[in-house]
N, C-alpha and C. Protein backbone atom coordinates (compact mmCIF):
# COMPACT_ATOMS: atom_id res chain seq x y z
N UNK A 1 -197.31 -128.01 64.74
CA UNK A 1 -197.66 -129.12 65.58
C UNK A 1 -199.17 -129.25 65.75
N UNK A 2 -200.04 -127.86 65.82
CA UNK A 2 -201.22 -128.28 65.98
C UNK A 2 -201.88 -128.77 64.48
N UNK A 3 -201.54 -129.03 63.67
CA UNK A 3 -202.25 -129.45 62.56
C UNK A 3 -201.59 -130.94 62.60
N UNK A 4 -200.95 -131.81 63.34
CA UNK A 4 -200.60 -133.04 63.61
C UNK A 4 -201.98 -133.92 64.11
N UNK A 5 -202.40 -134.60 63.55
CA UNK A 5 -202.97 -135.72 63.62
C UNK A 5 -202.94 -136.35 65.18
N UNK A 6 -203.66 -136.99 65.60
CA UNK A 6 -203.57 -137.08 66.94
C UNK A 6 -203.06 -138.80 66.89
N UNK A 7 -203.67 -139.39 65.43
CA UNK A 7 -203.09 -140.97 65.20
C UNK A 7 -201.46 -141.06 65.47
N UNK A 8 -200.85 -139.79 64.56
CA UNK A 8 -199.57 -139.34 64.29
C UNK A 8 -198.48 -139.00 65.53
N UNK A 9 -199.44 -138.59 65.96
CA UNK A 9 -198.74 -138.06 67.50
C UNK A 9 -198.56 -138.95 68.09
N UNK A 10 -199.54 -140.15 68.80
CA UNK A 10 -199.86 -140.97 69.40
C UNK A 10 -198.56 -141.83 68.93
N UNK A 11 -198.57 -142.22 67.77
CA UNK A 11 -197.42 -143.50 67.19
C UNK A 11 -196.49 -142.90 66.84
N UNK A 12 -195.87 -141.39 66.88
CA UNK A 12 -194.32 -140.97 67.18
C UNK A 12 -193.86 -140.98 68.96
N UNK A 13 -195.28 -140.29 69.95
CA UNK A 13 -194.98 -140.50 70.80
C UNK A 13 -194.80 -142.10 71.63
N UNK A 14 -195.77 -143.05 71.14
CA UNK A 14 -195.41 -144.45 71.51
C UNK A 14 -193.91 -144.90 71.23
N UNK A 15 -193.57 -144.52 69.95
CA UNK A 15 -192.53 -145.71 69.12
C UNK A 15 -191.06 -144.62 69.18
N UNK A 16 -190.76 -143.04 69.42
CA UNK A 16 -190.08 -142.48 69.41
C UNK A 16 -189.42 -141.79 70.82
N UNK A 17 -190.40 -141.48 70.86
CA UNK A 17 -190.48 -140.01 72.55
C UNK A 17 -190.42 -140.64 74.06
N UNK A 18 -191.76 -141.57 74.08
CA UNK A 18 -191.53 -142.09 75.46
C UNK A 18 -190.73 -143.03 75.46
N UNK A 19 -190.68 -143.80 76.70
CA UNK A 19 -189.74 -144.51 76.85
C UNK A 19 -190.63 -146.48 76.95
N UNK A 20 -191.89 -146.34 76.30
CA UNK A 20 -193.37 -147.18 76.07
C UNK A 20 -192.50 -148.30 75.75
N UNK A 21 -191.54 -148.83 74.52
CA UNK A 21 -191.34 -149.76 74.19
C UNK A 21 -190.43 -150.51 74.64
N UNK A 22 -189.50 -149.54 75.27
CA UNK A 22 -188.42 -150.09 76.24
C UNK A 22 -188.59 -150.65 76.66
N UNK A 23 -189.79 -149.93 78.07
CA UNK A 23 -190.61 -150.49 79.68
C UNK A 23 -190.90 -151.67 78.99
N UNK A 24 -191.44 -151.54 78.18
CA UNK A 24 -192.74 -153.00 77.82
C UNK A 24 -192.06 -154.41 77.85
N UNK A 25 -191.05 -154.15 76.55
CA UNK A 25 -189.52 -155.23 76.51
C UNK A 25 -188.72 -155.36 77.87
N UNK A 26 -188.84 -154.66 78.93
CA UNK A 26 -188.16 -155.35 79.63
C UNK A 26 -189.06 -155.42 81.04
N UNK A 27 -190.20 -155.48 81.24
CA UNK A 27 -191.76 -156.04 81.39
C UNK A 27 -191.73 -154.74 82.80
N UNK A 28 -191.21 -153.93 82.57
CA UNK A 28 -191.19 -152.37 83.27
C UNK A 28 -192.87 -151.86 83.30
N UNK A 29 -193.46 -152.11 82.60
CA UNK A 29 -194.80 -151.52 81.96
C UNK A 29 -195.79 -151.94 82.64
N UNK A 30 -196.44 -150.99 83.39
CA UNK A 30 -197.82 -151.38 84.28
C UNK A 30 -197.42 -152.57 85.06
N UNK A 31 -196.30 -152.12 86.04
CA UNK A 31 -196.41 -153.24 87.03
C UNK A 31 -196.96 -152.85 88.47
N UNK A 32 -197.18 -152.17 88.56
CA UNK A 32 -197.34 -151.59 89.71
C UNK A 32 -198.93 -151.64 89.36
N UNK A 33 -199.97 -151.43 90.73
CA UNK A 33 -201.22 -151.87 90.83
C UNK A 33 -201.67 -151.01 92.48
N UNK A 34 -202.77 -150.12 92.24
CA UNK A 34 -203.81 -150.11 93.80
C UNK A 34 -204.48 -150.59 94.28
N UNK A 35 -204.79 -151.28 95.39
CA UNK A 35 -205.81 -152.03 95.38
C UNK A 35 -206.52 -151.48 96.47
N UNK A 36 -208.10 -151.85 95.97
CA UNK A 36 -209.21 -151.05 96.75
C UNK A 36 -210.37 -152.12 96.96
N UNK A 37 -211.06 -152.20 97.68
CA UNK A 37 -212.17 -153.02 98.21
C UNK A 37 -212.96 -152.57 98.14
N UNK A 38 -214.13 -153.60 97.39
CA UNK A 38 -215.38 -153.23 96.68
C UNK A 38 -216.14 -153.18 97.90
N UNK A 39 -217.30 -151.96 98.54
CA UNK A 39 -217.76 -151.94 99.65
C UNK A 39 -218.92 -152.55 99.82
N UNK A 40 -219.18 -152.73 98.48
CA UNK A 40 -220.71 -153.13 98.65
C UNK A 40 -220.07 -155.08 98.60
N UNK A 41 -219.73 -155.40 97.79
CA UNK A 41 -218.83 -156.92 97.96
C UNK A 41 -217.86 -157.56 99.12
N UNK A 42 -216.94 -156.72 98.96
CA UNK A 42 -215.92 -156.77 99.86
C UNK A 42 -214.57 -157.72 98.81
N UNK A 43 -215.29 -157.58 97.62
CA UNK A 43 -213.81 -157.99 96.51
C UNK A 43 -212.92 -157.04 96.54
N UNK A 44 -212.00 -157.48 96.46
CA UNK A 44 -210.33 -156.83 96.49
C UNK A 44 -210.04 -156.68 94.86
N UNK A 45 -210.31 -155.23 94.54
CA UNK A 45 -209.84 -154.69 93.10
C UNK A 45 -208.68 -154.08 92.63
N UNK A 46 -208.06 -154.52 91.90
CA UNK A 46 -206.68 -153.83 91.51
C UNK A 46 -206.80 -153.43 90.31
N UNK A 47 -206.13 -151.53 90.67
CA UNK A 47 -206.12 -150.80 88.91
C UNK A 47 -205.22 -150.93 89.04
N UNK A 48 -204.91 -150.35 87.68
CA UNK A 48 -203.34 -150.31 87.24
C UNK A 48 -202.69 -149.03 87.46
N UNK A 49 -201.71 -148.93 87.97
CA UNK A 49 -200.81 -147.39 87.59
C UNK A 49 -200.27 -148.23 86.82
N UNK A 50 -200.73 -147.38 85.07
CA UNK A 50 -199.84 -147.32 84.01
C UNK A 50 -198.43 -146.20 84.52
N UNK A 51 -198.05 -145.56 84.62
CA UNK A 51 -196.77 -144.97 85.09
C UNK A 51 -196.90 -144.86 86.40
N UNK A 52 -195.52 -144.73 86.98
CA UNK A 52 -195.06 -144.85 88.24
C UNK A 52 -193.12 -144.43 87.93
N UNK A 53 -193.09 -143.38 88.26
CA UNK A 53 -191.59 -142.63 87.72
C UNK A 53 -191.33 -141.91 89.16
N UNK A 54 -190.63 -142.63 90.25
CA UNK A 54 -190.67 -141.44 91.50
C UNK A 54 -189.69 -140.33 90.99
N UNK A 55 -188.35 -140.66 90.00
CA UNK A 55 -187.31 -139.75 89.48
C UNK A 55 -187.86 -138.68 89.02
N UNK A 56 -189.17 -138.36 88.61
CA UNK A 56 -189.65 -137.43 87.65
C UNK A 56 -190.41 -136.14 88.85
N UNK A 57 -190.61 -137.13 89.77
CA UNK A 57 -191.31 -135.67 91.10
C UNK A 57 -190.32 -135.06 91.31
N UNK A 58 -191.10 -133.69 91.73
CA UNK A 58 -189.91 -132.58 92.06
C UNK A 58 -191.24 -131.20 92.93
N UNK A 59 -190.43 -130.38 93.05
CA UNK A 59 -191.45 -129.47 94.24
C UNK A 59 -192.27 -128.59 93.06
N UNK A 60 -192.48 -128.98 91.72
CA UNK A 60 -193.99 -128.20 91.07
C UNK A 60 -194.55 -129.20 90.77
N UNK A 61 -195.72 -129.30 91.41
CA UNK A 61 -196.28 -130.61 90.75
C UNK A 61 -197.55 -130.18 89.94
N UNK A 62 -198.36 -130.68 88.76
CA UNK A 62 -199.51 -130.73 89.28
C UNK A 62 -200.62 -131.96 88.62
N UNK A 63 -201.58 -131.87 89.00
CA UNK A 63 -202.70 -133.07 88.85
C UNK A 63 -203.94 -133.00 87.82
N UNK A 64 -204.40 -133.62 86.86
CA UNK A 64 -205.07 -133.31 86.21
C UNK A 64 -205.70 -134.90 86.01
N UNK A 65 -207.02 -134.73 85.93
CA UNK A 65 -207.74 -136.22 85.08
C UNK A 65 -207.64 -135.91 83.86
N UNK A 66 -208.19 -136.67 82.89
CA UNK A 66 -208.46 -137.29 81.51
C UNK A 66 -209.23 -138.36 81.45
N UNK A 67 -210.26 -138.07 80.48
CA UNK A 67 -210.94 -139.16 80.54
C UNK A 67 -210.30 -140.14 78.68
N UNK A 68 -210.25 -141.05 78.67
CA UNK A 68 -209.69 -141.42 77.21
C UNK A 68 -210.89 -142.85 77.13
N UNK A 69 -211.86 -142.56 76.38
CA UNK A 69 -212.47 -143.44 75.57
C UNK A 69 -213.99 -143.29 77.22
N UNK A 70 -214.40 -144.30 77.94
CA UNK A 70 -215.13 -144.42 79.10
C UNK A 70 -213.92 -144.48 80.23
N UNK A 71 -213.00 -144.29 80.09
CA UNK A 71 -212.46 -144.90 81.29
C UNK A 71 -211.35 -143.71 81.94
N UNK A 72 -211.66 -143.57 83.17
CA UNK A 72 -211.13 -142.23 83.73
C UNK A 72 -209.29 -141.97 84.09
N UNK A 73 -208.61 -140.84 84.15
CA UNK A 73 -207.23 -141.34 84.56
C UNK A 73 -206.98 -139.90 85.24
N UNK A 74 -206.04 -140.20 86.44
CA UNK A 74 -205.48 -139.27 86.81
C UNK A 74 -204.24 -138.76 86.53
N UNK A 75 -203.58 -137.97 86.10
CA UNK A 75 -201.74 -137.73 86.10
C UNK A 75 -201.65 -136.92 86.64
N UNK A 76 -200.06 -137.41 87.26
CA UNK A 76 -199.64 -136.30 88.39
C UNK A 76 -198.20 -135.95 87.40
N UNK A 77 -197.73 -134.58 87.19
CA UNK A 77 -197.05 -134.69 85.97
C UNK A 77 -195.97 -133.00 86.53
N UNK A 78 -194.77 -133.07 86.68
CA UNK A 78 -194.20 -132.23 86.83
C UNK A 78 -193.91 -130.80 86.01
N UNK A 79 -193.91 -129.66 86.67
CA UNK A 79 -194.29 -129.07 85.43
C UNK A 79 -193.26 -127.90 85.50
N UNK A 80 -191.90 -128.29 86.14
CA UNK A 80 -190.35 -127.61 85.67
C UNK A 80 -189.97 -128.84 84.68
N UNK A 81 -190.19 -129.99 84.57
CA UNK A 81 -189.52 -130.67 82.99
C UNK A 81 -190.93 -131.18 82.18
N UNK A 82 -192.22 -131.18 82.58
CA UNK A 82 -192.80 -131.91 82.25
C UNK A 82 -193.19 -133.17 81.98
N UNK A 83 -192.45 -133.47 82.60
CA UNK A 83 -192.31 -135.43 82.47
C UNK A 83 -193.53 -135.60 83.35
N UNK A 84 -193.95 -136.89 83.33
CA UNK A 84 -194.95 -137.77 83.73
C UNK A 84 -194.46 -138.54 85.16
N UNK A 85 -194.66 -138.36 86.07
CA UNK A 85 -194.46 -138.67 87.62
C UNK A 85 -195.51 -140.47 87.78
N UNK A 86 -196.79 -140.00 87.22
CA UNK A 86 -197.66 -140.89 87.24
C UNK A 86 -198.84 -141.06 87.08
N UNK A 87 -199.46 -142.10 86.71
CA UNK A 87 -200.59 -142.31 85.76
C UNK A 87 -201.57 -143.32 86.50
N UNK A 88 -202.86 -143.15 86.67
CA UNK A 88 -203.40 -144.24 87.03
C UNK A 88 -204.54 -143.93 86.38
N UNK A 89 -205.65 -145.26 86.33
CA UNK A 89 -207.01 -145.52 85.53
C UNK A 89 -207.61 -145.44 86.81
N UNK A 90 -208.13 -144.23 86.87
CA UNK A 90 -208.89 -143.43 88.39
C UNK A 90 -209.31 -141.84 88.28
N UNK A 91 -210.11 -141.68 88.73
CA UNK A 91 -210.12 -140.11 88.94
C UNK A 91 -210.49 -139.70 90.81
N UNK A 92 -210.83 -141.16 91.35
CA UNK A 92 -210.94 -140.97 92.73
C UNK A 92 -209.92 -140.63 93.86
N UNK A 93 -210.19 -139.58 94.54
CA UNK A 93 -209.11 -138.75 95.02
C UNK A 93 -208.63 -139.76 96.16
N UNK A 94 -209.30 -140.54 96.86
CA UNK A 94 -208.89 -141.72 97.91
C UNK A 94 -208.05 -142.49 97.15
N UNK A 95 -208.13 -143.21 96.14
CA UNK A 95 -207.12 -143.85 95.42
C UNK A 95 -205.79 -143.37 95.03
């Protein structure tokens, strides 16, 4: 597995493993949103939680960022099945 390609991984895990194409087709996919107020503006900003799975929490949790390309993410990701609990484009702990 570690000599797998990360292109490879990426488009077995999109098109095989998760459940990405399902959500998407049945418009499941990034619906959910935080919204936070710009302080210095006072505009009302909404990220996205790309995942949002409450079925997947359970009493081990844990939390990790990632940064993928400039743009920051937090997952909160169970770690008796490993599944993905939830995902957001954030690393700010108030959010």
């Amino acid at each position: 597995m570690f000599s797998l390609k990360a292109k490879t991984f990426y488009w077995w895990y999109k098109n095989y493993i998760s459940d990405y194409i399902v959500d998407k087709e049945s418009k499941k996919w990034c619906t959910e949103h935080i919204e936070e107020i710009d302080k210095e503006t006072g505009e009302v900003l909404e990220k996205p939680v790309y995942i949002f799975k409450p079925e997947n929490l359970g009493e081990n949790m844990s939390i990790d960022d990632k940064a993928i390309g400039h743009d920051g993410f937090t997952i909160l990701s169970n770690n008796d099945t490993g599944k993905i609990a939830m995902m957001i484009e954030s690393t700010r702990g108030e959010e």
